[in-house]
Protein backbone atom coordinates (compact mmCIF):
# COMPACT_ATOMS: atom_id res chain seq x y z
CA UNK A 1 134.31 171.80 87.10
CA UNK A 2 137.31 170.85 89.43
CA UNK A 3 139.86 169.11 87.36
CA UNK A 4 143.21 169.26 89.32
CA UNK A 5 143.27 167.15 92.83
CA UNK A 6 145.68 166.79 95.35
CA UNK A 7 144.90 163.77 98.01
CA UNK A 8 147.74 163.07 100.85
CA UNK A 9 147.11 159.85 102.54
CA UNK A 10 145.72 158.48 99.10
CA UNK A 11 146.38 155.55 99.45
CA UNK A 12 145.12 154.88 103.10
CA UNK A 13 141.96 153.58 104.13
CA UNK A 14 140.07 156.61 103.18
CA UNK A 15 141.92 157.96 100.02
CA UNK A 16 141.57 154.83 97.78
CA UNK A 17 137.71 154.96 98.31
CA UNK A 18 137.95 159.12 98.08
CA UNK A 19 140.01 159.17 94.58
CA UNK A 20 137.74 156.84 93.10
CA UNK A 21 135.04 159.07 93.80
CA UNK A 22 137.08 162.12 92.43
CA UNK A 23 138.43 160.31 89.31
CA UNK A 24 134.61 158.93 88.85
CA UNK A 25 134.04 162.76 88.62
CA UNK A 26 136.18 163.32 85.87
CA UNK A 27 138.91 164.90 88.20
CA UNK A 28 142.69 163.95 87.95
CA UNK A 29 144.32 162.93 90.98
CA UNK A 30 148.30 163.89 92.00
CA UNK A 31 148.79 161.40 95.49
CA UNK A 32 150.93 161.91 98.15
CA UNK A 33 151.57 158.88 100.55
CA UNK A 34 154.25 156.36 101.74
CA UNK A 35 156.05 153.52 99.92
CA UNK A 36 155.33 152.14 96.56
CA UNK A 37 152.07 153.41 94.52
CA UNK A 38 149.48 150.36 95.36
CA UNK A 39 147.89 148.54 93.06
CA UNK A 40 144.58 149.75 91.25
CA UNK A 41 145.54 153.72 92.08
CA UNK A 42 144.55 155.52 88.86
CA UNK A 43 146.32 158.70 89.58
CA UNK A 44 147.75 161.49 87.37
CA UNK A 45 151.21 161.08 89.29
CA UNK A 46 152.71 159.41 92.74
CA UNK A 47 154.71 160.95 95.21
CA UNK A 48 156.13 159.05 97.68
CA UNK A 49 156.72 160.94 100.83
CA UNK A 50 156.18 160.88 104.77
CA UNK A 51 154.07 163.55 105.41
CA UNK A 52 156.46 165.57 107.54
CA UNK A 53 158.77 165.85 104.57
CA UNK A 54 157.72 169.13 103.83
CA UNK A 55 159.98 169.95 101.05
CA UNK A 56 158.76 166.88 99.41
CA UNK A 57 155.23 167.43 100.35
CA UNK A 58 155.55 171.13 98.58
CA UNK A 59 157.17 170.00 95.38
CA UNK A 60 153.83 167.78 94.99
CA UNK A 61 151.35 170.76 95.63
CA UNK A 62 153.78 172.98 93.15
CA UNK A 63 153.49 169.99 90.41
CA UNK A 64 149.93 169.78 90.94
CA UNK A 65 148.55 173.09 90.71
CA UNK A 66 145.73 171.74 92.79
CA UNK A 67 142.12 173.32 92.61
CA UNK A 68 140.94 171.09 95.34
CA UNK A 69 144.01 169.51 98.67
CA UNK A 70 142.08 166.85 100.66
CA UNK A 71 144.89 166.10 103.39
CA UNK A 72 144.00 162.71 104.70
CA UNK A 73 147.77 161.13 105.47
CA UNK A 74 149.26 161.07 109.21
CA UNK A 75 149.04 158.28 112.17
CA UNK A 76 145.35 157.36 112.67
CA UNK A 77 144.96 154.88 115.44
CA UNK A 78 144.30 155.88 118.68
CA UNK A 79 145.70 152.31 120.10
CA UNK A 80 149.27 153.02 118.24
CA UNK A 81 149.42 156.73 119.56
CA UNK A 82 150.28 155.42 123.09
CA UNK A 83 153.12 153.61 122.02
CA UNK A 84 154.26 156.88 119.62
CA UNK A 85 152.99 159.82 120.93
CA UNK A 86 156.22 161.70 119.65
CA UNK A 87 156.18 160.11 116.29
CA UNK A 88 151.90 160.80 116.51
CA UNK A 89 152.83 164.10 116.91
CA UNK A 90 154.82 165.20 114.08
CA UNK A 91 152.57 163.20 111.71
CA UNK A 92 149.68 164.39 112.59
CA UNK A 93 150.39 168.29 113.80
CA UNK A 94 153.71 169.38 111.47
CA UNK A 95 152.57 166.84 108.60
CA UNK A 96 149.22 169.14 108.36
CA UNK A 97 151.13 172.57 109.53
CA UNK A 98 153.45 171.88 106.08
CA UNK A 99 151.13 171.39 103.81
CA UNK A 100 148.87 174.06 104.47
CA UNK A 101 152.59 176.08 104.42
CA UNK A 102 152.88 174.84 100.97
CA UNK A 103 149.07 175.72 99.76
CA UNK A 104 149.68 178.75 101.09
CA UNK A 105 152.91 179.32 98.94
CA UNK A 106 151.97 177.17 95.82
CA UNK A 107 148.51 176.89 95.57
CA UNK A 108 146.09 180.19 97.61
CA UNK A 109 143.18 179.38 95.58
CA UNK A 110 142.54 175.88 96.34
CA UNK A 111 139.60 174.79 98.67
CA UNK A 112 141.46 172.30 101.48
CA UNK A 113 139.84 169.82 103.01
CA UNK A 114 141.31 169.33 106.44
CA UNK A 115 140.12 165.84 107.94
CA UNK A 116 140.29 165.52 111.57
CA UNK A 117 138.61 163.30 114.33
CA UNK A 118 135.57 163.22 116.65
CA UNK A 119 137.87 161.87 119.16
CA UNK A 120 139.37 165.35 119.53
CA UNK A 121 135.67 165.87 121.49
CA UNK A 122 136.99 163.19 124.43
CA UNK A 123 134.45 162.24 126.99
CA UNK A 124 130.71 163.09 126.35
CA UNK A 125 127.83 162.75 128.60
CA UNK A 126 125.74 159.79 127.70
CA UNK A 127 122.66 160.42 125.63
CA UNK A 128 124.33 163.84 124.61
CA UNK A 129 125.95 164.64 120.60
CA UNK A 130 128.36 166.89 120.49
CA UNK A 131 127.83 169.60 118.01
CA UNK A 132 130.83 171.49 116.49
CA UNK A 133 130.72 174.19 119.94
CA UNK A 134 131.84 171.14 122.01
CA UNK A 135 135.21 172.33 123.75
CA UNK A 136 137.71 169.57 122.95
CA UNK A 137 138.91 167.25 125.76
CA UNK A 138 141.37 164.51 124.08
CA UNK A 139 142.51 161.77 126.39
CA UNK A 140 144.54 159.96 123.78
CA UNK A 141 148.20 161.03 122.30
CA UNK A 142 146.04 160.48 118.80
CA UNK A 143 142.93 162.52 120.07
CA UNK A 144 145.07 165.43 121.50
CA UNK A 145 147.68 165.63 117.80
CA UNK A 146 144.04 166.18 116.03
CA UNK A 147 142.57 168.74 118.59
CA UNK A 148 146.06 170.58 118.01
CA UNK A 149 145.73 169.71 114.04
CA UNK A 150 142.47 171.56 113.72
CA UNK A 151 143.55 174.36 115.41
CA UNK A 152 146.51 174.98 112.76
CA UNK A 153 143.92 174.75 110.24
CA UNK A 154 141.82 177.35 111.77
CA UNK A 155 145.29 179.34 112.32
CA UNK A 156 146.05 179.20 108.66
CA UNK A 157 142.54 180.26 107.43
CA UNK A 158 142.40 183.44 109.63
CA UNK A 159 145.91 184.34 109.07
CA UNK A 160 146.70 183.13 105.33
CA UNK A 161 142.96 183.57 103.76
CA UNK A 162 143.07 179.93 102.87
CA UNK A 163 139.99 178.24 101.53
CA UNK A 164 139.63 175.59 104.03
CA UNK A 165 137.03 173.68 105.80
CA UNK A 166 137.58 171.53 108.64
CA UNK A 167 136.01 167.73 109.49
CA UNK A 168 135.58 166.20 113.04
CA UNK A 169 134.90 162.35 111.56
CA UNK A 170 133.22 160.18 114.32
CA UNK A 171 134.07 156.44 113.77
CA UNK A 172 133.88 154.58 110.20
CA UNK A 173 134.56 151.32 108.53
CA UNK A 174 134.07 149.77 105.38
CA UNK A 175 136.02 147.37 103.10
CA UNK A 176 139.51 148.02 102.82
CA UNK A 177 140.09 149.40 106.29
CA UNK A 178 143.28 148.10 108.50
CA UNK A 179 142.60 145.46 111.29
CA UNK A 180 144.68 147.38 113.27
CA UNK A 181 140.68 148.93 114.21
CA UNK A 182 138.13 147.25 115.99
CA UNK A 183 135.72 146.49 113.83
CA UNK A 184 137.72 145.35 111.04
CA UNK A 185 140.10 143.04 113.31
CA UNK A 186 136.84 141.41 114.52
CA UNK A 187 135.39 140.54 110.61
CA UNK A 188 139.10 139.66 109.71
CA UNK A 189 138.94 137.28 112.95
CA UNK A 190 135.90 135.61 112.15
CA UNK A 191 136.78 135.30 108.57
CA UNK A 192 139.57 133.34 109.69
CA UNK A 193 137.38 131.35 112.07
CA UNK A 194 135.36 129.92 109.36
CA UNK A 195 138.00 129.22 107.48
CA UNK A 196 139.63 126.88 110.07
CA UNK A 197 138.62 124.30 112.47
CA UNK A 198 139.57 124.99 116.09
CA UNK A 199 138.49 127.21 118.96
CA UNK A 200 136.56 129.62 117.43
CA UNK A 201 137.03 132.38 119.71
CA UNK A 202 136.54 136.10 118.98
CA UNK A 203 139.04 138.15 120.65
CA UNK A 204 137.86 141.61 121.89
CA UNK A 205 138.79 144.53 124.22
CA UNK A 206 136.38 147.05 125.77
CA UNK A 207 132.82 146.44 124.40
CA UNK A 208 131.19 148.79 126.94
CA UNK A 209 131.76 152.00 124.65
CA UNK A 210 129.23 153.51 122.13
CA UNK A 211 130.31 155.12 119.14
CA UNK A 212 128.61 156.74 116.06
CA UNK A 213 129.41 154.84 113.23
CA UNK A 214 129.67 155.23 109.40
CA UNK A 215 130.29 153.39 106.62
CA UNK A 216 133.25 154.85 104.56
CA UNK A 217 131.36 155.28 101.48
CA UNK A 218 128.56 157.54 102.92
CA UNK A 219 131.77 159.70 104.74
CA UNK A 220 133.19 160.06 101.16
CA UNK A 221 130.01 161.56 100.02
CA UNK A 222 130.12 163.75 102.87
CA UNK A 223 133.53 164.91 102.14
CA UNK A 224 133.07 165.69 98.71
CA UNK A 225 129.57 167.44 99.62
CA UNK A 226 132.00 169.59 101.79
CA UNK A 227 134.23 170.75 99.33
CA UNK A 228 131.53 171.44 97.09
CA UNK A 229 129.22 173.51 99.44
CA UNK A 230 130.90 173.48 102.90
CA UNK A 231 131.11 176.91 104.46
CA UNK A 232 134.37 178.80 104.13
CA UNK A 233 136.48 178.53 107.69
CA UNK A 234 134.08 176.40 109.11
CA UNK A 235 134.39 172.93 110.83
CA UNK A 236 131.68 169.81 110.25
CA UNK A 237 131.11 166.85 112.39
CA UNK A 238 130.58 163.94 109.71
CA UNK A 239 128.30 161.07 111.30
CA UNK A 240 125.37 159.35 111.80
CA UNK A 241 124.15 161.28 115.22
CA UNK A 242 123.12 157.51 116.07
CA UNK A 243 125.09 155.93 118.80
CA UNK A 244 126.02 152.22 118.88
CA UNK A 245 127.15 150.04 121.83
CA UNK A 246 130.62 148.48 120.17
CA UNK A 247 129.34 145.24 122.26
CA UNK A 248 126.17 145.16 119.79
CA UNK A 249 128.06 145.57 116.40
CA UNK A 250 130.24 142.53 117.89
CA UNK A 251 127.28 140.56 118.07
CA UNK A 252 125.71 141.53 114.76
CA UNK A 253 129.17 140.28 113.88
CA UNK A 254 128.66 137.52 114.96
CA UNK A 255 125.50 137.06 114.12
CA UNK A 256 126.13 136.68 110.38
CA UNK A 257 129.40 134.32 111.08
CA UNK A 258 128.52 131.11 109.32
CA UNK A 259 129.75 129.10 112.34
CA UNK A 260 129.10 129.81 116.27
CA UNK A 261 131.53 132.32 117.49
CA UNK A 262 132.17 133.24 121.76
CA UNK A 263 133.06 136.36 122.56
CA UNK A 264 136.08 136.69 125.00
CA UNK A 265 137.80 140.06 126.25
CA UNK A 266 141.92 140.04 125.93
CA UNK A 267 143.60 142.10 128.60
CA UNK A 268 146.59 143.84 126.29
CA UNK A 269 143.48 144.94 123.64
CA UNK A 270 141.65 147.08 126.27
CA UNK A 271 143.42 150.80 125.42
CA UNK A 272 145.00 152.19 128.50
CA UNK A 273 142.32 155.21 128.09
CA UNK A 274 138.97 155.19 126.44
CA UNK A 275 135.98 157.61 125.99
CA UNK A 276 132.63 155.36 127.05
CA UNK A 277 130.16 158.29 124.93
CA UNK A 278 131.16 159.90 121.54
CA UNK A 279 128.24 160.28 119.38
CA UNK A 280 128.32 163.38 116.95
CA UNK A 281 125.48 166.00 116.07
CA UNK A 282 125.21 166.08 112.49
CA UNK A 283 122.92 169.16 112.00
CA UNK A 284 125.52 171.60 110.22
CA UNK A 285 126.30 169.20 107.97
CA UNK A 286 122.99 168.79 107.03
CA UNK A 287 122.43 172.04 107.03
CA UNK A 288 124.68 173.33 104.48
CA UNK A 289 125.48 170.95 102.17
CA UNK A 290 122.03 168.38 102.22
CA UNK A 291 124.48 165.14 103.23
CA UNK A 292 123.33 162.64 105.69
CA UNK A 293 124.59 159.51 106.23
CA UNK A 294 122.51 156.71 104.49
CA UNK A 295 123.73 153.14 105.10
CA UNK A 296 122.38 150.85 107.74
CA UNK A 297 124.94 149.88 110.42
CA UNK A 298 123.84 146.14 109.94
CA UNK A 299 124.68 146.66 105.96
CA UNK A 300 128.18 148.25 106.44
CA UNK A 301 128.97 145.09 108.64
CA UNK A 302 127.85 142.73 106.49
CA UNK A 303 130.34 144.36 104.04
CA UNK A 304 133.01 144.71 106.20
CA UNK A 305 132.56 140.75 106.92
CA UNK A 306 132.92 139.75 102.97
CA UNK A 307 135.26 141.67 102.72
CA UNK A 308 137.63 140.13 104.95
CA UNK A 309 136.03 136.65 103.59
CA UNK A 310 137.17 137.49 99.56
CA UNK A 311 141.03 137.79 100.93
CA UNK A 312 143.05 134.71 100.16
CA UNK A 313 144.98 135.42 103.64
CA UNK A 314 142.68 136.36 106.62
């Protein structure tokens, strides 16, 4: 039974619902992220750090003796990598190149989790899911640091013997997730919207894209499915293998609003580069560990909507 956890990026989008899961497990969590330990953590002990502090970082995987190192922290929007490429960069690439550094030093015998992105895949043809042998073709600042990011892991498991096993995550949302992504800026605007009287207008950018799309809960099921039975040195897509026109979740959205909503584009949200096909193929996955993802799309936005409707400020 794993007992000793290490999460960086804890208390992120993703590591809130992924310690819950561990501590619900019986597992003690040590957490690694930025700032002030938020509200409602349960963890063993709280490190505040950026993620390129790698002294700091090491001290933490010293401390914890971790059996298990899920590395979620660094710079996860695609949108914001534009603007910091640089600062995308070292997050993302020496944040993850330092911690392994320190597993290697302070902890050998963990398993690692290393979480990285379907958008490493870039452009796909449409119809097509790109399977784990898909070369990667970034075309954001974001995309390309995670391309780069799973190659270090792959670096450090050849080289160093490290226990680690690689994600590419496609797209997911779920309750607790930052508006600063699509989906959840379009619940948190309609929230608003019925709270309010006045135009209600839903401000989007590119709907013409299709993505494969889980909800956060079924991804931390996959991740912990990983660490319990993924391969040694391999890499996983984790999706659905179902692709989604973003236009249709907007008007499932919509849909369930409790007043009319229209739809209007805004100029300054369309990103300056976008892939119009990423769906994943979720077959290894599948293969060796039994996880597929289980929650209807229409479900996981319905969530995502109350949500953003139980918040006092929307």
């Amino acid at each position: 039974m794993v007992e000793r956890v290490l999460v960086t990026g804890v208390a992120g989008f993703v590591g809130r619902h992924l310690a819950d899961a561990v501590i619900g497990r019986g597992a003690r969590v040590w957490g690694v992220g930025f700032g002030e330990l938020p509200a409602g953590l349960r963890l063993e002990r709280w490190t505040s750090a950026d993620v390129t502090d790698a002294a700091a970082v090491a001290a933490a995987v010293a401390e914890a003796e971790p059996q298990w190192v899920i590395h979620l922290a660094g710079q996860s929007s695609a949108a914001l990598s534009f603007r910091q490429p640089v600062e995308t960069y070292r997050a993302n690439v020496l944040g993850t190149w330092g911690l392994l550094d320190a597993v290697r030093r302070h902890a050998r015998e963990a398993r690692v989790l290393l979480v990285g992105s379907g958008e490493a895949y870039g452009p796909q043809a449409a119809g097509s899911r790109a399977s784990e042998s898909a070369p990667f073709r970034p075309v954001s600042p974001y995309a390309l640091s995670k391309a780069a990011a799973d190659s270090v892991g792959e670096a450090f498991a050849n080289r160093h013997g490290l226990d680690l096993v690689r994600t590419r995550s496609f797209s997911h949302t779920g309750p607790g997730q930052s508006p600063a992504f699509a989906l959840p800026s379009f619940a948190r605007q309609i929230a608003a919207i019925e709270e309010r009287a006045g135009e209600a207008v839903l401000r989007v950018g590119n709907l013409d894209v299709v993505r494969d799309i889980t909800n956060v809960r079924d991804v931390t099921g996959a991740y912990l499915a990983l660490l319990e039975r993924g391969r040694r040195g391999a890499a996983y897509n984790v999706c659905s293998g179902e692709g989604t026109l973003l236009a249709d979740a907007v008007r499932t959205l919509c849909g369930l609003a409790r007043v009319p909503v229209r739809i209007e584009v805004d100029p300054a949200l369309v990103r300056a580069a976008d892939v119009p096909w990423l769906v994943g193929d979720p077959s290894a996955i599948g293969r060796d560990t039994g996880w597929h993802a289980s929650t209807p799309l229409h479900q996981t936005l319905e969530g995502l909507l109350e949500d953003w409707r139980s918040r006092t400020t929307v």
